[in-house]
N, C-alpha and C. Protein backbone atom coordinates (compact mmCIF):
# COMPACT_ATOMS: atom_id res chain seq x y z
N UNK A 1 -1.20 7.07 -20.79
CA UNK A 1 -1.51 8.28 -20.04
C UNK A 1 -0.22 8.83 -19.46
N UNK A 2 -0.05 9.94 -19.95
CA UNK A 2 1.24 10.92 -19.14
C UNK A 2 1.35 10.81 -17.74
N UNK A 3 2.00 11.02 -16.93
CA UNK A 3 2.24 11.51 -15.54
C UNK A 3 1.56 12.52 -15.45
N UNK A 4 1.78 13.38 -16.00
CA UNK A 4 1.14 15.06 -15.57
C UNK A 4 -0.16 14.52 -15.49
N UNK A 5 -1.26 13.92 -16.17
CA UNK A 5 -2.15 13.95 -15.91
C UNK A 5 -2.55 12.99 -14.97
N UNK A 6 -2.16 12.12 -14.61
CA UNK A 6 -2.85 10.94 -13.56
C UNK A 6 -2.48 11.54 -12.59
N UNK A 7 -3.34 11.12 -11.20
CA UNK A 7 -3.60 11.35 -10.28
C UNK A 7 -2.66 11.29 -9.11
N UNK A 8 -2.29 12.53 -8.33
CA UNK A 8 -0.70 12.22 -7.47
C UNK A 8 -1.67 11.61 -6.14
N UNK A 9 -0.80 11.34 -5.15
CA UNK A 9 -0.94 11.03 -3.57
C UNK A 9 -0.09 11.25 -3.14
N UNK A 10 0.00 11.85 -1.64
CA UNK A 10 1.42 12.52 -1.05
C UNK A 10 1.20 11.35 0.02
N UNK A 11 2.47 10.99 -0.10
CA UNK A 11 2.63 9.92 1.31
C UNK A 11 3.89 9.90 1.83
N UNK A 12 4.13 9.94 3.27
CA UNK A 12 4.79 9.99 4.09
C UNK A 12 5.87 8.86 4.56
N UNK A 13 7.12 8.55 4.71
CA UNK A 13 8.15 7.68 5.02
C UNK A 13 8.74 8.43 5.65
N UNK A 14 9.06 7.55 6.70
CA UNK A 14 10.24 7.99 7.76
C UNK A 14 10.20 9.87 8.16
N UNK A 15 9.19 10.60 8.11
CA UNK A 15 9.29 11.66 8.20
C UNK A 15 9.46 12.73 6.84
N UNK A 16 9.69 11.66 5.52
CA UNK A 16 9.70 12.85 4.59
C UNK A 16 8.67 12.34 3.55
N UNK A 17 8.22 13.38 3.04
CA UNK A 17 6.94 13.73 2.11
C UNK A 17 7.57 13.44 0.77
N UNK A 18 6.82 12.58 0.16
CA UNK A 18 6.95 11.85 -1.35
C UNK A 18 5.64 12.53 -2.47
N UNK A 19 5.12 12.65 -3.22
CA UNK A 19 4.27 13.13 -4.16
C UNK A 19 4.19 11.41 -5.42
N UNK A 20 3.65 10.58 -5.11
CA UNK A 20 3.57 9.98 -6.48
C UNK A 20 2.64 9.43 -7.13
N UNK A 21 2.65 9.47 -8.44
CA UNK A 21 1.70 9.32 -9.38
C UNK A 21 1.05 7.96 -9.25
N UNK A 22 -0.54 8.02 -9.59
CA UNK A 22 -0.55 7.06 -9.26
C UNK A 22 -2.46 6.56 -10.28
N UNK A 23 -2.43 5.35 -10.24
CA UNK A 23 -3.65 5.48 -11.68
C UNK A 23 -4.96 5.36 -10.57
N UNK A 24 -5.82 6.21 -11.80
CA UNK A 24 -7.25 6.50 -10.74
C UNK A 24 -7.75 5.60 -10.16
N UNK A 25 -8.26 6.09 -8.76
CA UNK A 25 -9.11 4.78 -8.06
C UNK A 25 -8.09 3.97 -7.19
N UNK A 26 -7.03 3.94 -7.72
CA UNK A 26 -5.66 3.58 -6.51
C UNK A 26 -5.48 4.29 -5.75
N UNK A 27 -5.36 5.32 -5.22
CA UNK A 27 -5.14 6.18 -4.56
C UNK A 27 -4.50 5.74 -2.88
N UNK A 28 -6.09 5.13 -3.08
CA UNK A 28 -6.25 4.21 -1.34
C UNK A 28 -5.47 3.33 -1.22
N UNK A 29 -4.96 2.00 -2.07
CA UNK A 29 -4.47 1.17 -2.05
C UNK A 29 -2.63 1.72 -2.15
N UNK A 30 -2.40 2.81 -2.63
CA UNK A 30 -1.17 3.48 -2.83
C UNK A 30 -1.02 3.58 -1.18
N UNK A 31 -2.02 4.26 -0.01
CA UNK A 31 -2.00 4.97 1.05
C UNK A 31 -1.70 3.95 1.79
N UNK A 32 -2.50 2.75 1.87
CA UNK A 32 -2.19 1.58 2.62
C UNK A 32 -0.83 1.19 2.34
N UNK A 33 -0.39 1.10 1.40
CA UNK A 33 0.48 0.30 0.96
C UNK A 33 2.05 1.20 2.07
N UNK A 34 1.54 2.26 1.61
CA UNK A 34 2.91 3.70 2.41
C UNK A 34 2.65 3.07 4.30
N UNK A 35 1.69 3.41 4.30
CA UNK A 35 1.30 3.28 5.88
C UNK A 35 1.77 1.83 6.33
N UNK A 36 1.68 0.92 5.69
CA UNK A 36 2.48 -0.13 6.00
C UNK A 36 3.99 -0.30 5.93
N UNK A 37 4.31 0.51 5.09
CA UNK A 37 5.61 0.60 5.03
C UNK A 37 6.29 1.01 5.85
N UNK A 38 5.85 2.34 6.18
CA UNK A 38 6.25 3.32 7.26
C UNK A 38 6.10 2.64 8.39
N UNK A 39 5.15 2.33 8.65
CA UNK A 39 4.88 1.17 10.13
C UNK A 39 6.59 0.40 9.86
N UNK A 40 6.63 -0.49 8.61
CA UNK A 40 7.73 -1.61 8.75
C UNK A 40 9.16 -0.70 9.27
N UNK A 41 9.21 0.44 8.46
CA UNK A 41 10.51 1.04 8.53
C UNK A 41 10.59 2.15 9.93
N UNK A 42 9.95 2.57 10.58
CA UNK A 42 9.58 3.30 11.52
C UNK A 42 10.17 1.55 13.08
N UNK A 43 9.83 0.66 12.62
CA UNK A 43 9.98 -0.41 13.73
C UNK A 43 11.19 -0.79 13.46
N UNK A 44 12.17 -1.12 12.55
CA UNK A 44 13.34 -1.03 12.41
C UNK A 44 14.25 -0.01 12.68
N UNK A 45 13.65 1.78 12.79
CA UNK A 45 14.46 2.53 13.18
C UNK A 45 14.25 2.39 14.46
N UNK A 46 13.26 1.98 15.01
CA UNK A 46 13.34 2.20 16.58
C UNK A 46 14.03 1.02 16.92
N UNK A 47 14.73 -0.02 16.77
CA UNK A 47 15.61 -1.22 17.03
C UNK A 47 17.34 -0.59 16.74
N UNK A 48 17.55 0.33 15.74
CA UNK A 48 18.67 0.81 16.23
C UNK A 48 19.14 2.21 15.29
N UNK A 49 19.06 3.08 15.93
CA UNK A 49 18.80 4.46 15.45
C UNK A 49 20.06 4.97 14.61
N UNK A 50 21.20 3.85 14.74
CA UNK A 50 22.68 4.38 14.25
C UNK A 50 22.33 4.08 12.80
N UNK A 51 21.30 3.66 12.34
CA UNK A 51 21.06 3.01 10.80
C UNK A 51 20.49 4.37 10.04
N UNK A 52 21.29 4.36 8.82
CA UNK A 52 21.34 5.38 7.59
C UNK A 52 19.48 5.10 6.90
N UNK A 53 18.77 6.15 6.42
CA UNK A 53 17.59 6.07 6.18
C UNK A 53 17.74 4.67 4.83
N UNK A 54 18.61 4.80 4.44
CA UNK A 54 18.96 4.23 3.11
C UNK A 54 19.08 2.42 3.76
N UNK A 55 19.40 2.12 4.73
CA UNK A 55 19.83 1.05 5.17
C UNK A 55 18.35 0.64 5.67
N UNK A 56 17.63 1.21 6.01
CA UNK A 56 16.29 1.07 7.47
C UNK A 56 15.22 0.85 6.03
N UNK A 57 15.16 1.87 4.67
CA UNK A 57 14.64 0.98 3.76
C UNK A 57 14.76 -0.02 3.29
N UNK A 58 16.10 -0.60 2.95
CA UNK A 58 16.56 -1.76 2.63
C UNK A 58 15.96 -3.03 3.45
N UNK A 59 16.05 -2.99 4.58
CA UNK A 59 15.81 -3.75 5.75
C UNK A 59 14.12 -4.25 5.36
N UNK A 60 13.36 -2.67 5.72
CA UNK A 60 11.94 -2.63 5.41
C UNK A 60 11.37 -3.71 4.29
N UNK A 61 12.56 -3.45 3.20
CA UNK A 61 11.82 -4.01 1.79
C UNK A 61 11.86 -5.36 1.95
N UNK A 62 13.08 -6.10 2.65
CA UNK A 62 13.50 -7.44 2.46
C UNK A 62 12.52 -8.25 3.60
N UNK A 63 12.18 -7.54 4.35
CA UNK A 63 11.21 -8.34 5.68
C UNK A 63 10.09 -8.41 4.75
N UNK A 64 9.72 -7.33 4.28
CA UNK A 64 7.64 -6.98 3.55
C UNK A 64 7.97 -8.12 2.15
N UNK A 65 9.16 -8.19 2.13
CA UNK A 65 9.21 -9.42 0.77
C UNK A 65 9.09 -10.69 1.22
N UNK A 66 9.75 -10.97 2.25
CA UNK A 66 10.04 -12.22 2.91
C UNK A 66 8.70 -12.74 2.96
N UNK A 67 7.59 -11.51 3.97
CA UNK A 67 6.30 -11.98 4.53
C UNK A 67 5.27 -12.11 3.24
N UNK A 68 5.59 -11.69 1.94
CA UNK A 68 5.16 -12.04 0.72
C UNK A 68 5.28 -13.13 0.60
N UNK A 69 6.49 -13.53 0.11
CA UNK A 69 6.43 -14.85 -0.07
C UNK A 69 6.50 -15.87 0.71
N UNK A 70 6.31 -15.81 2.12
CA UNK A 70 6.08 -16.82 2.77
C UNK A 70 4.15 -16.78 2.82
N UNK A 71 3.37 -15.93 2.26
CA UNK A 71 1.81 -15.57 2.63
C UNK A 71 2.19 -16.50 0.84
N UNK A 72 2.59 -16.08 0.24
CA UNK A 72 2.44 -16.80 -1.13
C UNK A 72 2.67 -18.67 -1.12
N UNK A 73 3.79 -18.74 -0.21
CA UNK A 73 4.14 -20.52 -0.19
C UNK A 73 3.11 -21.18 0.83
N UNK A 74 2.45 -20.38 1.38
CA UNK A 74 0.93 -20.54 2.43
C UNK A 74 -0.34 -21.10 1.65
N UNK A 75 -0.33 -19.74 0.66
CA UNK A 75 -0.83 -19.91 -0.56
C UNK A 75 -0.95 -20.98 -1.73
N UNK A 76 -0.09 -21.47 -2.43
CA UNK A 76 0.39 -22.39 -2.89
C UNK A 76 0.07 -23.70 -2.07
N UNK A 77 0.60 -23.70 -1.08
CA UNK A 77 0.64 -25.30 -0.05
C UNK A 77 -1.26 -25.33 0.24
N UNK A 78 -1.87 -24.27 0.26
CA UNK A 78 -3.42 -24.48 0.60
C UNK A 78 -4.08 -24.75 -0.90
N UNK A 79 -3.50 -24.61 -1.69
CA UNK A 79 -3.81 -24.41 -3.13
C UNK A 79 -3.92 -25.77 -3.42
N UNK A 80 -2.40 -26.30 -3.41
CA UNK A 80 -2.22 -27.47 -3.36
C UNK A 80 -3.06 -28.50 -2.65
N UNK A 81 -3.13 -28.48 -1.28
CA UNK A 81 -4.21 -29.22 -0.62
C UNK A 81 -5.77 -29.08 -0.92
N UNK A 82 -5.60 -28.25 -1.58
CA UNK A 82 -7.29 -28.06 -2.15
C UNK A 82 -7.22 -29.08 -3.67
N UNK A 83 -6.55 -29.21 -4.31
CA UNK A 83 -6.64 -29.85 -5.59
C UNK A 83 -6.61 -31.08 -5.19
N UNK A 84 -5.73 -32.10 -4.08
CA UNK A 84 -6.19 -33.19 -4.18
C UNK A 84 -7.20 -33.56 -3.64
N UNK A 85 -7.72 -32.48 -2.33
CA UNK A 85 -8.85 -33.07 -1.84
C UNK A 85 -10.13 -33.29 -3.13
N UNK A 86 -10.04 -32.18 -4.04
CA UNK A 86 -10.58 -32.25 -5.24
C UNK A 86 -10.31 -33.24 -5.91
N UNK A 87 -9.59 -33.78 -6.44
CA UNK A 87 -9.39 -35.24 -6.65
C UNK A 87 -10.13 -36.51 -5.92
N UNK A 88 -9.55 -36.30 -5.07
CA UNK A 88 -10.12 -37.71 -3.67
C UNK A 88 -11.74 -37.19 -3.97
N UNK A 89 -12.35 -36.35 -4.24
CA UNK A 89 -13.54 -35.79 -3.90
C UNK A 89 -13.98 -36.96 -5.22
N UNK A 90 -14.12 -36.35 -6.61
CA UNK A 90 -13.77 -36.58 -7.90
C UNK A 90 -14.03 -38.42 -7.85
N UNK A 91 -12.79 -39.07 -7.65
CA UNK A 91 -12.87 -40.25 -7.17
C UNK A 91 -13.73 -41.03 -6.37
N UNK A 92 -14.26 -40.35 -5.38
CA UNK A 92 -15.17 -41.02 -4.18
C UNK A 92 -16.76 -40.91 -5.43
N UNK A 93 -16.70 -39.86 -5.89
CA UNK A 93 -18.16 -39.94 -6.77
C UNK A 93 -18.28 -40.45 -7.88
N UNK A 94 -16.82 -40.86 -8.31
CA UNK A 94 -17.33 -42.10 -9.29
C UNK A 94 -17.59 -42.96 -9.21
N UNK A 95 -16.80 -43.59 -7.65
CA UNK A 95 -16.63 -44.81 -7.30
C UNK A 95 -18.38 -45.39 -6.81
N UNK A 96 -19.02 -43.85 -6.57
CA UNK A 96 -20.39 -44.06 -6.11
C UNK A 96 -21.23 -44.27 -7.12
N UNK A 97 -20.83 -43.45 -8.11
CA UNK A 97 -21.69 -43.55 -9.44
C UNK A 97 -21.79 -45.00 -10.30
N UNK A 98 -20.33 -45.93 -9.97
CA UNK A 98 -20.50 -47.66 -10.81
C UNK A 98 -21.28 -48.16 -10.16
């Protein structure tokens, strides 16, 4: 599917208006995604205003990554603790079943 035809959303950063394409039914999830951003980068400009828009994104991206992958190694480590309890589980009902 072309650009021209899929579906735009205008969303807002730091005060300036973006237009981007985006596939149907996303729309919303595009909006959240801005509004969080803007939240991240809007709280970094207010910590020190001498910072270039270009720098205050940078910043934005590397924190919203950080809190990715630390929600991901959260993830993983509960993941993990779920498989052996699955195991130990596994084990206890065989041990019931001889």
């Amino acid at each position: 599917m072309s650009d021209a035809k899929r579906p735009t959303t205008e969303i807002t950063l730091l005060g300036r208006y973006y237009t981007i394409a985006c596939d149907a039914g996303t729309e919303d999830k595009l909006e959240r995604a801005a509004r969080y951003l803007d939240r991240a980068m809007h709280g970094i400009q207010s910590q020190s205003t001498a910072l270039s828009n270009d720098r205050v994104t940078v910043m934005a991206a590397l924190n919203i990554t950080h809190e990715l992958l630390e929600a991901l190694d959260e993830k993983r480590d509960r993941d993990a603790e779920l498989a052996r309890l699955d195991e130990r589980l596994d084990e206890a009902l065989k041990k019931r079943q001889e």
